[in-house]
N, C-alpha and C. Protein backbone atom coordinates (compact mmCIF):
# COMPACT_ATOMS: atom_id res chain seq x y z
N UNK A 1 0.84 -1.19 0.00
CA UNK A 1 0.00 0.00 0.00
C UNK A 1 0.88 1.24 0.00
N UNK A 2 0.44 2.44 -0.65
CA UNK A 2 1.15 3.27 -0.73
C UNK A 2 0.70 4.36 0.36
N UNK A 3 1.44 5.48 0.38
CA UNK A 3 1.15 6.26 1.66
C UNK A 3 -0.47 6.71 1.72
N UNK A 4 -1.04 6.79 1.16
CA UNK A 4 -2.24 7.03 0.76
C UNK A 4 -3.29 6.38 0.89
N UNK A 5 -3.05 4.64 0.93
CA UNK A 5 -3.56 3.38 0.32
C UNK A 5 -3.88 2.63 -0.43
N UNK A 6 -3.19 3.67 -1.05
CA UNK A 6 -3.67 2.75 -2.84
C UNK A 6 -2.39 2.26 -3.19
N UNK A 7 -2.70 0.73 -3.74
CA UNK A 7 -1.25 -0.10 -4.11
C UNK A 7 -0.98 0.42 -5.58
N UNK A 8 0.35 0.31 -5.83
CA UNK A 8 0.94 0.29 -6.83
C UNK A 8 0.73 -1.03 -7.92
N UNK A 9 0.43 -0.92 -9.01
CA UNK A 9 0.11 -1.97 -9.74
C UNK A 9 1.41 -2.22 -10.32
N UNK A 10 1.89 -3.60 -10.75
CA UNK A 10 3.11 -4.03 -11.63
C UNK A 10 3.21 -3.21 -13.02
N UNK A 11 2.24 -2.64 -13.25
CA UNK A 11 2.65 -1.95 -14.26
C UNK A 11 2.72 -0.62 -14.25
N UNK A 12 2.41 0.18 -13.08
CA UNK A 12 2.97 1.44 -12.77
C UNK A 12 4.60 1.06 -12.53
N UNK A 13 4.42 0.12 -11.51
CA UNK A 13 5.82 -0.12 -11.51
C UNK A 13 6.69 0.04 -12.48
N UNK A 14 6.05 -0.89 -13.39
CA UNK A 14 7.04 -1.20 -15.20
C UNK A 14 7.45 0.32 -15.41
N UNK A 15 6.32 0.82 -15.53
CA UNK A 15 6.44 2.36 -16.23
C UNK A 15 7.53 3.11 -15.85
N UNK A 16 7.21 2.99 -14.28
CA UNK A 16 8.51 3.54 -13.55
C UNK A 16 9.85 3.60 -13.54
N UNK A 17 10.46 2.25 -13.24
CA UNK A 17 11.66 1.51 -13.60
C UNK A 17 12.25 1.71 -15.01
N UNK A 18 11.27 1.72 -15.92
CA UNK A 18 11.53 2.36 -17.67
C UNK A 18 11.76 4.16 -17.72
N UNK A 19 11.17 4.80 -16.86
CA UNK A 19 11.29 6.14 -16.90
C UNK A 19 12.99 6.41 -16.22
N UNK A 20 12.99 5.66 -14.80
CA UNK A 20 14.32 5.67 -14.38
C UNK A 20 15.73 5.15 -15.41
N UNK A 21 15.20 3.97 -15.90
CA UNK A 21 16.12 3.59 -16.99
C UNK A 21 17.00 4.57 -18.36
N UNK A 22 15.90 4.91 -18.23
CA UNK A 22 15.95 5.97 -19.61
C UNK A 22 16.57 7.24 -19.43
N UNK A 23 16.22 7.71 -18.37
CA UNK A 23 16.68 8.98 -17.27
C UNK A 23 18.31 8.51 -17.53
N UNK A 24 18.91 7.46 -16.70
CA UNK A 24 19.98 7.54 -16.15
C UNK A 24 20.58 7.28 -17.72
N UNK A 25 20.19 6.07 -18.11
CA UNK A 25 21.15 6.11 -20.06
C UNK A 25 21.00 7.23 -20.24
N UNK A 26 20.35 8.28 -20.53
CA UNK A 26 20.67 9.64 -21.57
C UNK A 26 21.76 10.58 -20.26
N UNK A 27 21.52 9.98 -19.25
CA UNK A 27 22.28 11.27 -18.67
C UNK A 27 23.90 10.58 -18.69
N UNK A 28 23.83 9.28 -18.85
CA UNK A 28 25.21 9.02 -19.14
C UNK A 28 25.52 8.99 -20.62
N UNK A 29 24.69 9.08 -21.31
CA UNK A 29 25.46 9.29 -23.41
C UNK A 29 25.73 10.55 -22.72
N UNK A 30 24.65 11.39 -22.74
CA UNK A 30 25.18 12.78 -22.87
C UNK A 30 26.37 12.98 -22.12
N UNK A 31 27.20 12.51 -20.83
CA UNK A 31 28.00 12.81 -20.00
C UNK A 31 29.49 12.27 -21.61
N UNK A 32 29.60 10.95 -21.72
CA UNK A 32 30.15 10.51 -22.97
C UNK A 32 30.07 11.13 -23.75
N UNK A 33 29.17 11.73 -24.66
CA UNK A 33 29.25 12.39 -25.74
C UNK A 33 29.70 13.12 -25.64
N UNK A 34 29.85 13.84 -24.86
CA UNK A 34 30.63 15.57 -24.43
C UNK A 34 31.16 15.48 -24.63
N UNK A 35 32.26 14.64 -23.62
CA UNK A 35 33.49 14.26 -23.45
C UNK A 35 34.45 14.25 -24.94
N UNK A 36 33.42 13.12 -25.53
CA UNK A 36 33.81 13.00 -26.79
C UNK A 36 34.28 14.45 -28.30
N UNK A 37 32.89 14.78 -28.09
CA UNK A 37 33.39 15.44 -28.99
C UNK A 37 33.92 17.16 -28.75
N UNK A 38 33.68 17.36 -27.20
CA UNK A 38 34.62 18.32 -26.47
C UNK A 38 36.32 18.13 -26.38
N UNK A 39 36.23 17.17 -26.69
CA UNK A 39 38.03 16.66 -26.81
C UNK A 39 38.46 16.11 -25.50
N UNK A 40 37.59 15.41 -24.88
CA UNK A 40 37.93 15.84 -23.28
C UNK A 40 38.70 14.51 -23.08
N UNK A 41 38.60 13.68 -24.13
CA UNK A 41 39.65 12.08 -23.82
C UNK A 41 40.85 12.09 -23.63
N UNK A 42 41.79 12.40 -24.21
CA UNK A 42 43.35 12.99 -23.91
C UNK A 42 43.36 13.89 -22.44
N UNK A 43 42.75 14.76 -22.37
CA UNK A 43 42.88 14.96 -20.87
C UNK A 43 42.90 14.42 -19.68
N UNK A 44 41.33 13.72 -20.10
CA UNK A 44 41.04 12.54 -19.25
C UNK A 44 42.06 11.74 -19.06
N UNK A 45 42.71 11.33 -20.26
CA UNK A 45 43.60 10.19 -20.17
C UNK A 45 45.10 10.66 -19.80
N UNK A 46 45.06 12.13 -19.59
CA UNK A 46 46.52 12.54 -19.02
C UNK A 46 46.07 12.34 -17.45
N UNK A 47 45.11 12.61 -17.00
CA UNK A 47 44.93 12.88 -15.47
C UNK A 47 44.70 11.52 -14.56
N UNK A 48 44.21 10.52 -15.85
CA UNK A 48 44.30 9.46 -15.17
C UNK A 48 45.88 8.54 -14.82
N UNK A 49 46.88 8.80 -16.05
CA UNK A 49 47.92 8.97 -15.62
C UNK A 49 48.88 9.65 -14.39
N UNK A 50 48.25 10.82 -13.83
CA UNK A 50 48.82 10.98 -12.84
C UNK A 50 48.52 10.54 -11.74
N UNK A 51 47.48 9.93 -12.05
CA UNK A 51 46.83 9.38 -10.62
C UNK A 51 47.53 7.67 -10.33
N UNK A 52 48.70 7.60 -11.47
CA UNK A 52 49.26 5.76 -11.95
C UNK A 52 48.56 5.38 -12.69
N UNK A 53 47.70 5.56 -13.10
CA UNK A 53 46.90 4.44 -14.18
C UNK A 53 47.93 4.35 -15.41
N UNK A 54 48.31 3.15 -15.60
CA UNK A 54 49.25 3.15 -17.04
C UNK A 54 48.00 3.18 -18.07
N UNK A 55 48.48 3.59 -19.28
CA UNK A 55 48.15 4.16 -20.59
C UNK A 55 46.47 4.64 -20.39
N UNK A 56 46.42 5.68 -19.67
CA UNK A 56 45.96 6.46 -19.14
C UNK A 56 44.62 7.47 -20.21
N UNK A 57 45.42 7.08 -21.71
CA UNK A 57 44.57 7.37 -22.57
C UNK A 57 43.57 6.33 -22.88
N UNK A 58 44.24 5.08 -22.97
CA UNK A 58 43.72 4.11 -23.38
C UNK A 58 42.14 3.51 -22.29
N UNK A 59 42.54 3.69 -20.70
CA UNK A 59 41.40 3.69 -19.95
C UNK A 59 40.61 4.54 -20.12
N UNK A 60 41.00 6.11 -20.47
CA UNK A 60 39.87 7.03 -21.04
C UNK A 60 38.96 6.58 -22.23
N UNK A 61 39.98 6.34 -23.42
CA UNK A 61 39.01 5.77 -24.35
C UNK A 61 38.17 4.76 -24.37
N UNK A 62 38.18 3.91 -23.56
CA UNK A 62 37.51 2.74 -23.13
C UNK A 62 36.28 3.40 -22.22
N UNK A 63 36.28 4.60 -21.06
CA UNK A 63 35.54 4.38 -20.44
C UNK A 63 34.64 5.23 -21.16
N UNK A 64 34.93 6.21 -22.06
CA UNK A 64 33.98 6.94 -23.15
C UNK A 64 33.16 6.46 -24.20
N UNK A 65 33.95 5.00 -24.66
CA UNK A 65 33.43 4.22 -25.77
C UNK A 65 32.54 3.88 -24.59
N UNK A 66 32.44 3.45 -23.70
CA UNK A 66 31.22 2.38 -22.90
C UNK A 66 30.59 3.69 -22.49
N UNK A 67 30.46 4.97 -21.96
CA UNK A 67 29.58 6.10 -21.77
C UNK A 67 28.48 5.54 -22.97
N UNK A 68 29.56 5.82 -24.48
CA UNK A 68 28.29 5.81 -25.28
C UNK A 68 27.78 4.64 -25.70
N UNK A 69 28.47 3.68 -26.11
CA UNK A 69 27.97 2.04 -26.09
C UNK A 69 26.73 1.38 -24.65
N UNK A 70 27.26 1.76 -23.68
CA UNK A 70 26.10 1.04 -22.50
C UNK A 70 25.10 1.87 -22.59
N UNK A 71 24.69 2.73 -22.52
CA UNK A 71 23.65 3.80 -22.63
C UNK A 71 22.44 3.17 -23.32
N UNK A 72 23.42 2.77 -24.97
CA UNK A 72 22.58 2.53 -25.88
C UNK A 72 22.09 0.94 -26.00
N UNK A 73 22.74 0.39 -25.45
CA UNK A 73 21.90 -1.13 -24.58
C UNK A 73 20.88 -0.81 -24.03
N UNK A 74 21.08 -0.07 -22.72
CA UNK A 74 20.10 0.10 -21.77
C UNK A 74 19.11 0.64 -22.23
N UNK A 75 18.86 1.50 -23.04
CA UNK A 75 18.00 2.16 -24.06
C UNK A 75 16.73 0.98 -24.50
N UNK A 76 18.03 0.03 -25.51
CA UNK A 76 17.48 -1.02 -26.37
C UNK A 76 17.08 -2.18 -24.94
N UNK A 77 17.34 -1.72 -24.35
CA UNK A 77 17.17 -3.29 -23.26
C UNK A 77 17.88 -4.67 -23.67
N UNK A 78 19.10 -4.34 -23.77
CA UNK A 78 20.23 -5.49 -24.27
C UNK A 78 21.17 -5.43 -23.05
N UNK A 79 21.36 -6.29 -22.43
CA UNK A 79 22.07 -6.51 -21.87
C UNK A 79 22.41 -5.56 -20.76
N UNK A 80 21.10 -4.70 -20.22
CA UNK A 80 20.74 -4.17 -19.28
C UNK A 80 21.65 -4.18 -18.27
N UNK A 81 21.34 -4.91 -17.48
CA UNK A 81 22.22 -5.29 -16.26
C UNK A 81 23.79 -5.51 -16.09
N UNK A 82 23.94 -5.70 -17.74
CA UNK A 82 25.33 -5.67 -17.56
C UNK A 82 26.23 -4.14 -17.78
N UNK A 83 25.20 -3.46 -18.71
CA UNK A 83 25.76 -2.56 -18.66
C UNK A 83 25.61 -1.67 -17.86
N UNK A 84 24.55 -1.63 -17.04
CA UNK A 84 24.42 -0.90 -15.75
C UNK A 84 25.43 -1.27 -14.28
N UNK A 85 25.69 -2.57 -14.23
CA UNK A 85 26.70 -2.55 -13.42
C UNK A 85 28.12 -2.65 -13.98
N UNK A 86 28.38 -1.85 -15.51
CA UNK A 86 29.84 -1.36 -15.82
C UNK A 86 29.43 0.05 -15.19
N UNK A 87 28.88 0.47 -15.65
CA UNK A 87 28.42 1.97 -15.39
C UNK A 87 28.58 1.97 -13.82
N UNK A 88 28.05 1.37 -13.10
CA UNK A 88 28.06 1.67 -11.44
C UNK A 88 29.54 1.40 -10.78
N UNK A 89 29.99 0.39 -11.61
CA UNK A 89 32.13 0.11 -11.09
C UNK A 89 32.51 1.79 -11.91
N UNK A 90 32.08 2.03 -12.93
CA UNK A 90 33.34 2.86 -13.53
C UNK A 90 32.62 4.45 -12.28
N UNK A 91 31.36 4.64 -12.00
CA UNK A 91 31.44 5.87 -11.47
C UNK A 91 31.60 5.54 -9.75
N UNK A 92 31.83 4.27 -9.51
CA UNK A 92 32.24 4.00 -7.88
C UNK A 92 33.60 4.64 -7.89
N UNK A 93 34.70 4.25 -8.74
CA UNK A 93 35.99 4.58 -8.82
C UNK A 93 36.10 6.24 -9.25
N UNK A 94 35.16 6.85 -10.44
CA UNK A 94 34.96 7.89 -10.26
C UNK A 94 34.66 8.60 -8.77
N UNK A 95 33.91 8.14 -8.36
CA UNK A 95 33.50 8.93 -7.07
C UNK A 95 34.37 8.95 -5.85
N UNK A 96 35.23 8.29 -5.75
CA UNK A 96 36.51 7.88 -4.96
C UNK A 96 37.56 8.60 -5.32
N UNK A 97 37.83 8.63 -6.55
CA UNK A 97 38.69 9.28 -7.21
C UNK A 97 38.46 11.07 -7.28
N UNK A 98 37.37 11.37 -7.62
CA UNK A 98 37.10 12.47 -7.89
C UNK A 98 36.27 13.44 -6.32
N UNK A 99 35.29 12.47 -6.43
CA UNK A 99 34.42 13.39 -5.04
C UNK A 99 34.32 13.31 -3.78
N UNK A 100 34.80 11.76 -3.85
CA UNK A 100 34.87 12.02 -2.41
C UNK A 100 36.07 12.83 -1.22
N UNK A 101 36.95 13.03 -1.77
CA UNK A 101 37.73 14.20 -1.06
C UNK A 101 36.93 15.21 -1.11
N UNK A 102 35.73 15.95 -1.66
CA UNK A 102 34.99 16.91 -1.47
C UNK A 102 33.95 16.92 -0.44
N UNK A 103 34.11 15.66 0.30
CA UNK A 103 32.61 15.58 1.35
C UNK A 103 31.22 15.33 -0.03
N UNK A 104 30.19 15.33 0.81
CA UNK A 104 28.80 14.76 0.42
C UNK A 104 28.77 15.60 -0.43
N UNK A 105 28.28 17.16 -0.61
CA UNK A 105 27.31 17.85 -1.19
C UNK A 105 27.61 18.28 -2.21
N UNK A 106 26.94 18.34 -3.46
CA UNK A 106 27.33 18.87 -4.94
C UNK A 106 27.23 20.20 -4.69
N UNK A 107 26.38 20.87 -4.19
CA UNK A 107 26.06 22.39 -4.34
C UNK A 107 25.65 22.58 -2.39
N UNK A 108 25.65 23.76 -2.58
CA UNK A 108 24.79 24.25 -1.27
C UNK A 108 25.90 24.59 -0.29
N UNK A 109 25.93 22.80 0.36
CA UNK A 109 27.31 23.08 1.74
C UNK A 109 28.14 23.04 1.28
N UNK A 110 28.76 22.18 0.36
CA UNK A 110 29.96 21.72 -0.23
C UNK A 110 29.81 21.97 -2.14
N UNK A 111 30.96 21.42 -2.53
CA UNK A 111 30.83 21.43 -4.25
C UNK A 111 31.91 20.11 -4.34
N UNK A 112 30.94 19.91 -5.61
CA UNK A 112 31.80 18.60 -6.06
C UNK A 112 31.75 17.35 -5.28
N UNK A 113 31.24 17.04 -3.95
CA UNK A 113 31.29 15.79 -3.59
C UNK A 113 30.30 14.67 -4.03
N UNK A 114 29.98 13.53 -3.53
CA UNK A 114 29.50 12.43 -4.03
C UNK A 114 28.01 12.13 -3.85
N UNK A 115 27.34 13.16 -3.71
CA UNK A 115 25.98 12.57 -3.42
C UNK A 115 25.14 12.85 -4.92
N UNK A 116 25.50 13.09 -6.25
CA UNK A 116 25.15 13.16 -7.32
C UNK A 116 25.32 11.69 -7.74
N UNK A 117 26.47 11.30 -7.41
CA UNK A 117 27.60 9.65 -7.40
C UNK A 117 26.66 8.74 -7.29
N UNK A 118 26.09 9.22 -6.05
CA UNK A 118 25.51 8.04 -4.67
C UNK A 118 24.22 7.91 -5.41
N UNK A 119 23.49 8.62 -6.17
CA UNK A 119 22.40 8.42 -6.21
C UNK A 119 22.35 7.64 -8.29
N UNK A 120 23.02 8.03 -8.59
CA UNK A 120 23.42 7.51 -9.65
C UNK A 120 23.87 6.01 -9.52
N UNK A 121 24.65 6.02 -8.71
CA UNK A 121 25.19 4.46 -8.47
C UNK A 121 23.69 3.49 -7.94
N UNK A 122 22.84 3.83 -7.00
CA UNK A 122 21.75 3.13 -6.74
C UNK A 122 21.15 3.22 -7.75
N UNK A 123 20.69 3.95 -8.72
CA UNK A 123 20.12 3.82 -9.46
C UNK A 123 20.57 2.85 -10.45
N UNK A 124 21.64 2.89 -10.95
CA UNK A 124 21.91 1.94 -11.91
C UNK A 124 22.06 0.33 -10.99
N UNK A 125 22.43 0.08 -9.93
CA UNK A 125 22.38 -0.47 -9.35
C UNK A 125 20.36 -1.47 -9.27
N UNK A 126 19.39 -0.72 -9.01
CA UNK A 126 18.35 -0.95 -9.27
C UNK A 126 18.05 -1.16 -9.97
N UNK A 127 18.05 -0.47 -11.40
CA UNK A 127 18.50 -0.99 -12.91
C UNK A 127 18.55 -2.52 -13.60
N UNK A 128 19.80 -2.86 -12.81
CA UNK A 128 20.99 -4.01 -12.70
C UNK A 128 20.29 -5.25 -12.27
N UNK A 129 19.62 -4.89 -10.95
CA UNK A 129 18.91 -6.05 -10.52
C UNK A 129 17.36 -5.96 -10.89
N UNK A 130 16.66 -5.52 -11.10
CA UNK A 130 15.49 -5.53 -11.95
C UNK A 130 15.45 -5.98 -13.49
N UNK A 131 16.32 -5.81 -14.62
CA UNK A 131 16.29 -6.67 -15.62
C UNK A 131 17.45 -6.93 -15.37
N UNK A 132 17.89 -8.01 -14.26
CA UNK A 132 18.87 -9.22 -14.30
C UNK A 132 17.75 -10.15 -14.60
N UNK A 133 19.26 -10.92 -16.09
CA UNK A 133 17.98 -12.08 -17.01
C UNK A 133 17.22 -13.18 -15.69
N UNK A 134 16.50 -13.39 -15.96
CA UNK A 134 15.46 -14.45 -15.54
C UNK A 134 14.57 -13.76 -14.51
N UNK A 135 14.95 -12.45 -13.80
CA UNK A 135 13.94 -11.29 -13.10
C UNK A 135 12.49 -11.02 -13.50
N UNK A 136 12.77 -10.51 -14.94
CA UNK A 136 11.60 -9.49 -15.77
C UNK A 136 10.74 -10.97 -16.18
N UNK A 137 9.66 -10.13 -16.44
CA UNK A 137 8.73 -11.39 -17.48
C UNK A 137 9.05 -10.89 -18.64
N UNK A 138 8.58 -11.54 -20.08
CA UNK A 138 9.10 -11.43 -21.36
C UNK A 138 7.92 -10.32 -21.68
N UNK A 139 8.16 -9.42 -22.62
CA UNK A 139 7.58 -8.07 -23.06
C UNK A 139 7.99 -7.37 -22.82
């Protein structure tokens, strides 16, 4: 029952889980695409070098090709789950790497820390285990 009392039907549900789906793929092409055609891979791939990552370009280009490659699974509903939990390893290490030395808050108290991360990561995370194969019914 919902706060109200009225239950949620499996197919509000559906609806739901598809709206979230869709949400998080476009907000990760678009994060990839930028990248892409902003030039932002060589950078990327210098900074990941300083951090040790050997060929530093080469993990950039990889994690940009999958920005825009997993997106477009999750879109198509191919292999869903798998590409949602690449997406949730590559922005865990993002968020470690990048925000969490900033504390929690993107805006307000703080800037730049991980609670944009955190909520992204559950989400794809939810994603992940909702069309993990044998989960969904067929349609």
């Amino acid at each position: 029952m919902g706060l109200l009392g009225e239950k949620a039907s499996p197919q509000k549900a559906e609806r739901a889980l598809d709206v979230l789906r869709i949400t998080v793929a476009l907000l990760i092409l678009i994060h990839g695409t930028f990248r892409l055609v902003a030039g932002g891979v060589a950078p990327f791939g210098v900074w990941l070098e300083t951090l040790g990552f050997p060929m530093g370009f080469g993990w950039a280009l990889g994690v940009t090709l999958f920005e825009l490659v997993g997106p477009v699974l999750m879109l198509a509903r191919r292999w869903t789950s798998f590409a949602a939990l690449g997406h949730a390893a590559i922005l865990t290490l993002g968020m470690i790497l990048v925000h969490l030395p900033f504390g929690w808050f993107v805006v307000g108290a703080g800037r730049n820390g991980v609670e944009y991360s955190v909520i992204l990561i559950v989400s794809l995370l939810t994603i992940a285990w909702a069309y993990w194969p044998g989960r969904r019914r067929a349609g």
